[in-house]
PDB file of N, CA and C in Angstrom:
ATOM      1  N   UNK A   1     139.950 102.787  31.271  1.00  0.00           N
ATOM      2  CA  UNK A   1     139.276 103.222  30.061  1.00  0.00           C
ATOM      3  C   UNK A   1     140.150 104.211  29.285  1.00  0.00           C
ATOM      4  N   UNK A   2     140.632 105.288  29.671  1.00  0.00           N
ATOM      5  CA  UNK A   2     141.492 105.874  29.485  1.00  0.00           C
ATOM      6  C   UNK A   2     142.457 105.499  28.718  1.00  0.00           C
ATOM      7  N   UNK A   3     143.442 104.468  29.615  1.00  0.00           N
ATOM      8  CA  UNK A   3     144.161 104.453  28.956  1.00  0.00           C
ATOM      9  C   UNK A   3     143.900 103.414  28.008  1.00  0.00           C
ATOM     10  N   UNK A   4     143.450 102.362  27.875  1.00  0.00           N
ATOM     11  CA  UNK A   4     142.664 101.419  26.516  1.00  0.00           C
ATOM     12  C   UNK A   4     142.435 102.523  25.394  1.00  0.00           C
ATOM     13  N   UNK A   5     141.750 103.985  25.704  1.00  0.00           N
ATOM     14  CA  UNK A   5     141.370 104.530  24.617  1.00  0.00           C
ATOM     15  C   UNK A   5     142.854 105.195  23.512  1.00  0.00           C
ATOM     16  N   UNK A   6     143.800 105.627  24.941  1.00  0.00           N
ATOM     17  CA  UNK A   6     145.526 106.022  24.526  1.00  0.00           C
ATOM     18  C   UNK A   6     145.705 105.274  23.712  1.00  0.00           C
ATOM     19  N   UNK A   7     146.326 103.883  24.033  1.00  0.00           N
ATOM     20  CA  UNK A   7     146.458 102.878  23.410  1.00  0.00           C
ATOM     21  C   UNK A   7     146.190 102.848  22.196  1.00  0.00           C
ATOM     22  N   UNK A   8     144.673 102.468  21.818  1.00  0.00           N
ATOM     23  CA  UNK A   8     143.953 102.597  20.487  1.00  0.00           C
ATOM     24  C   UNK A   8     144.532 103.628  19.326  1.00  0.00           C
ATOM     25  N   UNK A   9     144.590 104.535  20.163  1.00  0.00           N
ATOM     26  CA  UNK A   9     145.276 105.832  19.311  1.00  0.00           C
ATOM     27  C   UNK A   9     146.432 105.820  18.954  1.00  0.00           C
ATOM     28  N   UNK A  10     147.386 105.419  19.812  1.00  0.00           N
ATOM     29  CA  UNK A  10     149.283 104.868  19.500  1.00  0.00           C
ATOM     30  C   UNK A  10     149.215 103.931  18.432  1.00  0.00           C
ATOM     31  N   UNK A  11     148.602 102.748  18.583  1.00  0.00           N
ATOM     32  CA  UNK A  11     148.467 101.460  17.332  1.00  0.00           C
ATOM     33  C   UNK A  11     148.294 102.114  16.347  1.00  0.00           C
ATOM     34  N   UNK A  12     146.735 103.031  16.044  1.00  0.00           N
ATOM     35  CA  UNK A  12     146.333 103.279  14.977  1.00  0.00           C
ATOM     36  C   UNK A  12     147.550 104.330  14.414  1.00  0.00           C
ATOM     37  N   UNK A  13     147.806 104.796  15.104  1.00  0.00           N
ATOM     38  CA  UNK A  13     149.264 106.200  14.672  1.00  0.00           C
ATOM     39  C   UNK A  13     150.223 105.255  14.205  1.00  0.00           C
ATOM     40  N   UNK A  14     150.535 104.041  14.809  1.00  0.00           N
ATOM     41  CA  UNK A  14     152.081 103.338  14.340  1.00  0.00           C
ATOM     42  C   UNK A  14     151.822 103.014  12.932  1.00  0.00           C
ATOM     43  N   UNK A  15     150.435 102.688  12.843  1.00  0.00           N
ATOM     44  CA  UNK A  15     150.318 101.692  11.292  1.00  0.00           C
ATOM     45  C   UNK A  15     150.368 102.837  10.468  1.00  0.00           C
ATOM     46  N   UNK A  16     150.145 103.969  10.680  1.00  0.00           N
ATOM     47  CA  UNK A  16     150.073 105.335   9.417  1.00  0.00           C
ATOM     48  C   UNK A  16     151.502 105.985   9.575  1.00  0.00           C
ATOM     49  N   UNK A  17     151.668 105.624  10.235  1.00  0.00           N
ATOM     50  CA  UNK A  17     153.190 107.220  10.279  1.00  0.00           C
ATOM     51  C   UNK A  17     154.352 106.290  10.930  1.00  0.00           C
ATOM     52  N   UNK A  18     154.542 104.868  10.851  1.00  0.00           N
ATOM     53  CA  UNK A  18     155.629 103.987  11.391  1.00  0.00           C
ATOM     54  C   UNK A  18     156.584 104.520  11.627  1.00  0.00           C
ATOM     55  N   UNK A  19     157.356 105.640  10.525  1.00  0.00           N
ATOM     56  CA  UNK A  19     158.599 106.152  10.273  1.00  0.00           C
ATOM     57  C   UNK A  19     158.878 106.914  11.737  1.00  0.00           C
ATOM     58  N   UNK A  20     157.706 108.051  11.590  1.00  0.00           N
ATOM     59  CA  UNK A  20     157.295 109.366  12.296  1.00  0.00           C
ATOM     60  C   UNK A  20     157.348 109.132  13.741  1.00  0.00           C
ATOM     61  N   UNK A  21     156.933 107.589  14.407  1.00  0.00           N
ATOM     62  CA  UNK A  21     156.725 107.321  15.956  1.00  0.00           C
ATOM     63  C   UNK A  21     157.882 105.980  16.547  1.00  0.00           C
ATOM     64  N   UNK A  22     158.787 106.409  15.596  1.00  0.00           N
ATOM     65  CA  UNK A  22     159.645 104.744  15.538  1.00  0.00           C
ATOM     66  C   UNK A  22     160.483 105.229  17.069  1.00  0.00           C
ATOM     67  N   UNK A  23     161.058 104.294  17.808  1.00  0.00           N
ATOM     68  CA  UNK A  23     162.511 104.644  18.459  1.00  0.00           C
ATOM     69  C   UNK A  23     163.678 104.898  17.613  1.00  0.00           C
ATOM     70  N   UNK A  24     164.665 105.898  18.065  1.00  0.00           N
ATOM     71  CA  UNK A  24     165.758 105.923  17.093  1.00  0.00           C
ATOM     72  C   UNK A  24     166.211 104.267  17.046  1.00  0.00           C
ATOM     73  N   UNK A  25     166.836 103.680  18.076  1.00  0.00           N
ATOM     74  CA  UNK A  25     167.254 102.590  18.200  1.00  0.00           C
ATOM     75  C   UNK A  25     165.983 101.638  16.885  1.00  0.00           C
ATOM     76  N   UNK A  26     164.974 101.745  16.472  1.00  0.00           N
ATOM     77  CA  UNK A  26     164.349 100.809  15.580  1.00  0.00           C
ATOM     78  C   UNK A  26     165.102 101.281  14.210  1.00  0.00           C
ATOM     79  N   UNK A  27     164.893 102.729  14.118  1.00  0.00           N
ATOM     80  CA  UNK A  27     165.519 103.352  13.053  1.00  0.00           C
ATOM     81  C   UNK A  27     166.960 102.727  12.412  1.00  0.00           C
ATOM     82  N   UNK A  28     167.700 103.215  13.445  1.00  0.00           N
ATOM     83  CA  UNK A  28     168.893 102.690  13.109  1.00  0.00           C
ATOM     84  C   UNK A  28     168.914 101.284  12.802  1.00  0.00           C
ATOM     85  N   UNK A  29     168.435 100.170  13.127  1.00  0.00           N
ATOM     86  CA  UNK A  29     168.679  98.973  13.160  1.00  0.00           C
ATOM     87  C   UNK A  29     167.442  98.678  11.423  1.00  0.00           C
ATOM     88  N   UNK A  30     166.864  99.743  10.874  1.00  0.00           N
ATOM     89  CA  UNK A  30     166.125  99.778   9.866  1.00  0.00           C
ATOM     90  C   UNK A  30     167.302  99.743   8.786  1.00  0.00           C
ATOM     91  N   UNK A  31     168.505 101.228   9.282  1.00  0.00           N
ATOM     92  CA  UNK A  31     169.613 101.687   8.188  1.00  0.00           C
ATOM     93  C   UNK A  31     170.504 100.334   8.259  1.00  0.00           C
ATOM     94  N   UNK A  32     170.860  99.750   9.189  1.00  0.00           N
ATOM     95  CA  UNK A  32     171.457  98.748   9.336  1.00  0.00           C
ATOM     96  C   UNK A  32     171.629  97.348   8.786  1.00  0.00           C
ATOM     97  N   UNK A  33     170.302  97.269   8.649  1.00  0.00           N
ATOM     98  CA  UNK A  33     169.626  95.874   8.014  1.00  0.00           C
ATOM     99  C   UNK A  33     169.292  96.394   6.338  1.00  0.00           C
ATOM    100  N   UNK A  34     169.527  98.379   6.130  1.00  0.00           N
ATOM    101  CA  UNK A  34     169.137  98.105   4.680  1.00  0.00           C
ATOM    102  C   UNK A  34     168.217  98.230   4.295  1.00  0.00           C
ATOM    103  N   UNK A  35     166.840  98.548   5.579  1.00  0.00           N
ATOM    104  CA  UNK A  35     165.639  98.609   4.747  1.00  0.00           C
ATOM    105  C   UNK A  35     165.332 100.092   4.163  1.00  0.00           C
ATOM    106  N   UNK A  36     166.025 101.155   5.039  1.00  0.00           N
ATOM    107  CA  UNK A  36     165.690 102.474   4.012  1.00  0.00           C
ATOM    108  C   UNK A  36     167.421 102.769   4.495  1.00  0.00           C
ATOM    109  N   UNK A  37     167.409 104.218   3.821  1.00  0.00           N
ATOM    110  CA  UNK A  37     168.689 104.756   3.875  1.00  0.00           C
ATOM    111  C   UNK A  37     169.171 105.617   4.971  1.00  0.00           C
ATOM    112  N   UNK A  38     169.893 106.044   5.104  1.00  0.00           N
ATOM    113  CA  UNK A  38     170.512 107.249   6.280  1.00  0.00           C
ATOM    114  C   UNK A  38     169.603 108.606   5.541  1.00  0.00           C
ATOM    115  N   UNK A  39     169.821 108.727   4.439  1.00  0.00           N
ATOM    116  CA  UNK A  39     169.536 110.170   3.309  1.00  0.00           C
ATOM    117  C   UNK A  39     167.781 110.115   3.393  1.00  0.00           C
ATOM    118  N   UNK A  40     167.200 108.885   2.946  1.00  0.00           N
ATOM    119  CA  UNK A  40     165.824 108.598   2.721  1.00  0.00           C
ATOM    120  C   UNK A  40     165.481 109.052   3.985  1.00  0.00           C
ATOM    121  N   UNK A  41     166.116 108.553   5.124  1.00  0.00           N
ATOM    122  CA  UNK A  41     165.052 108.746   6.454  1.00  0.00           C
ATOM    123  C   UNK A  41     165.278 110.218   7.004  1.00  0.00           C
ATOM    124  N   UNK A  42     166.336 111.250   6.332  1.00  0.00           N
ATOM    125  CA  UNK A  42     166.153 112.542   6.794  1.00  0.00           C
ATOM    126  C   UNK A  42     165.217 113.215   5.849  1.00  0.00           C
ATOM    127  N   UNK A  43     165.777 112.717   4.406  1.00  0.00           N
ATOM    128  CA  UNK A  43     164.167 113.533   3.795  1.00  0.00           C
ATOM    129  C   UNK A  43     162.653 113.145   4.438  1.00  0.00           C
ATOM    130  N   UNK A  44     162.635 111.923   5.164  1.00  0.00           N
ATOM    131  CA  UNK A  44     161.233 111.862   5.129  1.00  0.00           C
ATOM    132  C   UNK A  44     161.147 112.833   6.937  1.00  0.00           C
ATOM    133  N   UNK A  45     161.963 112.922   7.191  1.00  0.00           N
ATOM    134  CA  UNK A  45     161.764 113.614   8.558  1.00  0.00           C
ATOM    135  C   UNK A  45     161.955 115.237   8.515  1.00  0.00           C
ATOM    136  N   UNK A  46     162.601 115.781   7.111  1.00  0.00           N
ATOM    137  CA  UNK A  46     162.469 117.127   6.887  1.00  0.00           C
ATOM    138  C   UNK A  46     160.814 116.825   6.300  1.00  0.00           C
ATOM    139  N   UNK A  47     160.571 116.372   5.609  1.00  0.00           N
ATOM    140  CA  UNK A  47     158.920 116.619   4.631  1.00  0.00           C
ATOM    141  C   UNK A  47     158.284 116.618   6.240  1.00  0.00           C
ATOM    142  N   UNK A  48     158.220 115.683   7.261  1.00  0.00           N
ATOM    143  CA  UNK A  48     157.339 115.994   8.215  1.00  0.00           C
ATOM    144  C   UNK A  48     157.408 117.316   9.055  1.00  0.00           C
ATOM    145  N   UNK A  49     158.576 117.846   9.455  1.00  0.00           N
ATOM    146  CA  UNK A  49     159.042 119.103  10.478  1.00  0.00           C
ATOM    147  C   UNK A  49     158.000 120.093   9.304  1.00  0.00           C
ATOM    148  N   UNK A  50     158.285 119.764   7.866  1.00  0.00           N
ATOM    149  CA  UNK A  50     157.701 120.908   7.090  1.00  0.00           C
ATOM    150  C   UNK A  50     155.893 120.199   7.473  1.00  0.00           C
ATOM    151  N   UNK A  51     155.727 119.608   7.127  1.00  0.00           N
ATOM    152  CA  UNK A  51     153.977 119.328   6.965  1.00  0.00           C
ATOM    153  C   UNK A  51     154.118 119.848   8.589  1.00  0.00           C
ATOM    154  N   UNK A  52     153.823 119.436   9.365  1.00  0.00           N
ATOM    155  CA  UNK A  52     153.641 119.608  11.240  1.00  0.00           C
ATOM    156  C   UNK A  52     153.938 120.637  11.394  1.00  0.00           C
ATOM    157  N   UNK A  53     155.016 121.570  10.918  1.00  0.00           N
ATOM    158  CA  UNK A  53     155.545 122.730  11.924  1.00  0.00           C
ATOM    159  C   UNK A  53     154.455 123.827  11.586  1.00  0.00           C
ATOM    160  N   UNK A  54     153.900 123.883  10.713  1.00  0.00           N
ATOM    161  CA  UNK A  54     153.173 125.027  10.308  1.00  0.00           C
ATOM    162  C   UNK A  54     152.371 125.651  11.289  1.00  0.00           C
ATOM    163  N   UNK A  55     151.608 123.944  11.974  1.00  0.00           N
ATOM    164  CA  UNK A  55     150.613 123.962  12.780  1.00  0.00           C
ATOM    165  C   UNK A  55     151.461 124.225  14.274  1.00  0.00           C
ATOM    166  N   UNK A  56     152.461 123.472  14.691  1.00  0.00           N
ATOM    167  CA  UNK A  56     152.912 123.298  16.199  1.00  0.00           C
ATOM    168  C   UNK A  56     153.787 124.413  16.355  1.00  0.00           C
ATOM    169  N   UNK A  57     154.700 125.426  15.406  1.00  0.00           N
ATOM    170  CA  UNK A  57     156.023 126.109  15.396  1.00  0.00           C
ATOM    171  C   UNK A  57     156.927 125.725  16.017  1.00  0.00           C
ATOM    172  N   UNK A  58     157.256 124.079  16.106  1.00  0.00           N
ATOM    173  CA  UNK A  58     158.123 123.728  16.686  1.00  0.00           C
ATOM    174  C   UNK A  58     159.932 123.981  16.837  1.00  0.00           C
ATOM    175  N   UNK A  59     160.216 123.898  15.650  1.00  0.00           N
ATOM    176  CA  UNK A  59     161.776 124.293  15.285  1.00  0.00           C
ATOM    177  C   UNK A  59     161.362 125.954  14.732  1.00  0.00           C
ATOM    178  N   UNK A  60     162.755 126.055  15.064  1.00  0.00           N
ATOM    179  CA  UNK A  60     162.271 127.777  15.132  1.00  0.00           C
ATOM    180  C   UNK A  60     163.657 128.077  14.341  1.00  0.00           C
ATOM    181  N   UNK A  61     164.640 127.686  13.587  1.00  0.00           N
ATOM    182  CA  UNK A  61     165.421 127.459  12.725  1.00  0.00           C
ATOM    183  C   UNK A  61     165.473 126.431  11.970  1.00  0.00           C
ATOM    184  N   UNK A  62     165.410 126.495  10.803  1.00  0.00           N
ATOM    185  CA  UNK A  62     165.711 125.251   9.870  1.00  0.00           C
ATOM    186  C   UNK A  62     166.608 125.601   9.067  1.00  0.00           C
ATOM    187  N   UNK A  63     167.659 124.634   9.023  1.00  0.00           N
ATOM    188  CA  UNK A  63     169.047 124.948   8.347  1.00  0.00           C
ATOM    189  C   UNK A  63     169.162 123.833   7.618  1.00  0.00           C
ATOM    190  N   UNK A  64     168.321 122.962   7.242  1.00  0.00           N
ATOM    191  CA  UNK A  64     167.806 122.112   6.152  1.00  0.00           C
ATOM    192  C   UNK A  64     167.592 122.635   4.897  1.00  0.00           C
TER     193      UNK A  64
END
């Protein structure tokens, strides 16, 4: 039950935030093929460290 309910929650997370839960290895093979950029996929991963960190204080330097 448990984990069926995990599950549920990973799917529903992939379809909203694809970028946010990808493997690097998908990533790269994204820049590769062309579908976003090297530049595009760090801005969208600085806008998240900024939206998320507020709440988690995860990085504790940003030199971004």
């Amino acid at each position: 039950m448990f984990m069926t309910h995990y599950l549920e929650k990973v799917i529903k997370r992939r379809k909203n935030d694809e970028l946010g839960i990808s493997f690097a290895t998908e990533l790269a093979a994204k820049i590769r093929g062309g579908a976003i950029s090297a530049i595009a996929l760090t801005e969208y991963f600085i806008e998240r460290i900024e939206r998320f960190d507020k709440d988690i204080n995860a990085v504790v330097v940003k030199t971004f």
